[in-house]
Protein backbone atom coordinates (compact mmCIF):
# COMPACT_ATOMS: atom_id res chain seq x y z
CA UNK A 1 0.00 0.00 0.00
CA UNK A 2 1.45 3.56 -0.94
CA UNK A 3 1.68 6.70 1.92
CA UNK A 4 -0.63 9.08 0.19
CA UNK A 5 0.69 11.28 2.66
CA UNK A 6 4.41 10.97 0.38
CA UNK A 7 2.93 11.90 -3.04
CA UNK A 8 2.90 15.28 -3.91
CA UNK A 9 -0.29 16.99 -4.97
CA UNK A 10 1.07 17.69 -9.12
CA UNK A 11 -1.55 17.96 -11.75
CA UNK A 12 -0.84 14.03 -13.00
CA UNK A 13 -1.84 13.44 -16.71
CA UNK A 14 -1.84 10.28 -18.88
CA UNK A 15 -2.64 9.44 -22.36
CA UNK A 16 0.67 7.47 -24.16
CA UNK A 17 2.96 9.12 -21.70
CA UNK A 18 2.34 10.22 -18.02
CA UNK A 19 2.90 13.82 -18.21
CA UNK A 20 3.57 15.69 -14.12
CA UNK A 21 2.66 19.43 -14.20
CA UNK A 22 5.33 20.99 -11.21
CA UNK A 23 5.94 24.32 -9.79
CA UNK A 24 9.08 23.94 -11.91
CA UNK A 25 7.94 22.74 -15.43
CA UNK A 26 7.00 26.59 -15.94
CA UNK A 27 5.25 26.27 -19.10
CA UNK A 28 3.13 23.28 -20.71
CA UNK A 29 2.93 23.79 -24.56
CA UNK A 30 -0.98 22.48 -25.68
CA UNK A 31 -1.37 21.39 -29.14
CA UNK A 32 -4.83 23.33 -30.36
CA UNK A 33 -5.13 21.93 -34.04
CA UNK A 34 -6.68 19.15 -33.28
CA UNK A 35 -10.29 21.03 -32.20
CA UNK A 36 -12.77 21.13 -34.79
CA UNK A 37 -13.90 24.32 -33.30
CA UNK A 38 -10.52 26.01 -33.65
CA UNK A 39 -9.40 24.55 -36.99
CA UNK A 40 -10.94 24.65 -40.04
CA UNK A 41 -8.47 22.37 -41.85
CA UNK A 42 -9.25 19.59 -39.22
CA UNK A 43 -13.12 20.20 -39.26
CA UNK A 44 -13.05 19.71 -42.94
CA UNK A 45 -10.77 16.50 -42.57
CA UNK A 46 -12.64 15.24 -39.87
CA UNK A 47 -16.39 16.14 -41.52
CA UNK A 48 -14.64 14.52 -44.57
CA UNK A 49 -13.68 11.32 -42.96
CA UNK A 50 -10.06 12.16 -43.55
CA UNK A 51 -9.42 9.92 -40.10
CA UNK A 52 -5.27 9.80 -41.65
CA UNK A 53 -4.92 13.11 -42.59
CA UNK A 54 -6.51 14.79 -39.25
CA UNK A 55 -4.08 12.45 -37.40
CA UNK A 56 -1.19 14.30 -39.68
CA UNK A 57 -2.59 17.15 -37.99
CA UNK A 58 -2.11 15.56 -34.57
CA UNK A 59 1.47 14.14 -34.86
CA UNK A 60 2.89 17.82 -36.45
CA UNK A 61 1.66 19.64 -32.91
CA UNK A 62 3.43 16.69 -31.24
CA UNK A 63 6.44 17.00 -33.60
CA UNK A 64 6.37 20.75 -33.29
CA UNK A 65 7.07 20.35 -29.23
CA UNK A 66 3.07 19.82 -27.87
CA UNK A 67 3.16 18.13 -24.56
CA UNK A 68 -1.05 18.17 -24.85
CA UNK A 69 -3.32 17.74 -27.22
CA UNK A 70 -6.31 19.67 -27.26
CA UNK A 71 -8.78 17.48 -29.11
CA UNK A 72 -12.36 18.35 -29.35
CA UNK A 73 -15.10 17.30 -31.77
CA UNK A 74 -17.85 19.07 -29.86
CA UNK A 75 -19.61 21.04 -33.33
CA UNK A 76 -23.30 21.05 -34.14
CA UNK A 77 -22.88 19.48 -37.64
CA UNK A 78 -20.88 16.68 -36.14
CA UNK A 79 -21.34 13.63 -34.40
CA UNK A 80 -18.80 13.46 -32.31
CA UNK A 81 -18.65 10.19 -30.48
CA UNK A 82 -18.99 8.68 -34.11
CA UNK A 83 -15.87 10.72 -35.26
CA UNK A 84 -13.97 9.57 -32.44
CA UNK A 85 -14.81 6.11 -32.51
């Protein structure tokens, strides 16, 4: 059993990696491409059923230094849990 009382109350994160937000990391660089609100590119893509050529969209943020990725499909003229399945 772990001593809750010895882990330190950081902003934990998961997804592929484990990402700890401390008083010391400063700044946290979030990928916003990936939000069909915020994008037009990766609306179309995604409204298009471009499912390859959004994720293109996805790994550039990463490969351009994105810790986070914002990802929303929340739009009117979407269905998002269908997108995202």
């Amino acid at each position: 059993m772990t001593d809750t009382a010895a882990i330190k109350p950081y902003l934990r994160l998961s997804g592929l990696e484990p990402l700890v937000v401390r008083p010391e990391s400063n700044f946290i660089n979030v990928g916003e491409r990936t939000n069909v609100t915020g994008s037009k590119k990766f609306a179309r893509l995604i409204k298009e059923n471009k499912y390859e050529e959004a994720l293109s969209v996805a790994r550039q943020q990463v490969e351009s230094g994105a810790q986070i990725l914002d990802v929303n499909m929340d739009d009117a003229l979407l269905d998002g849990v269908q997108a995202m399945s």
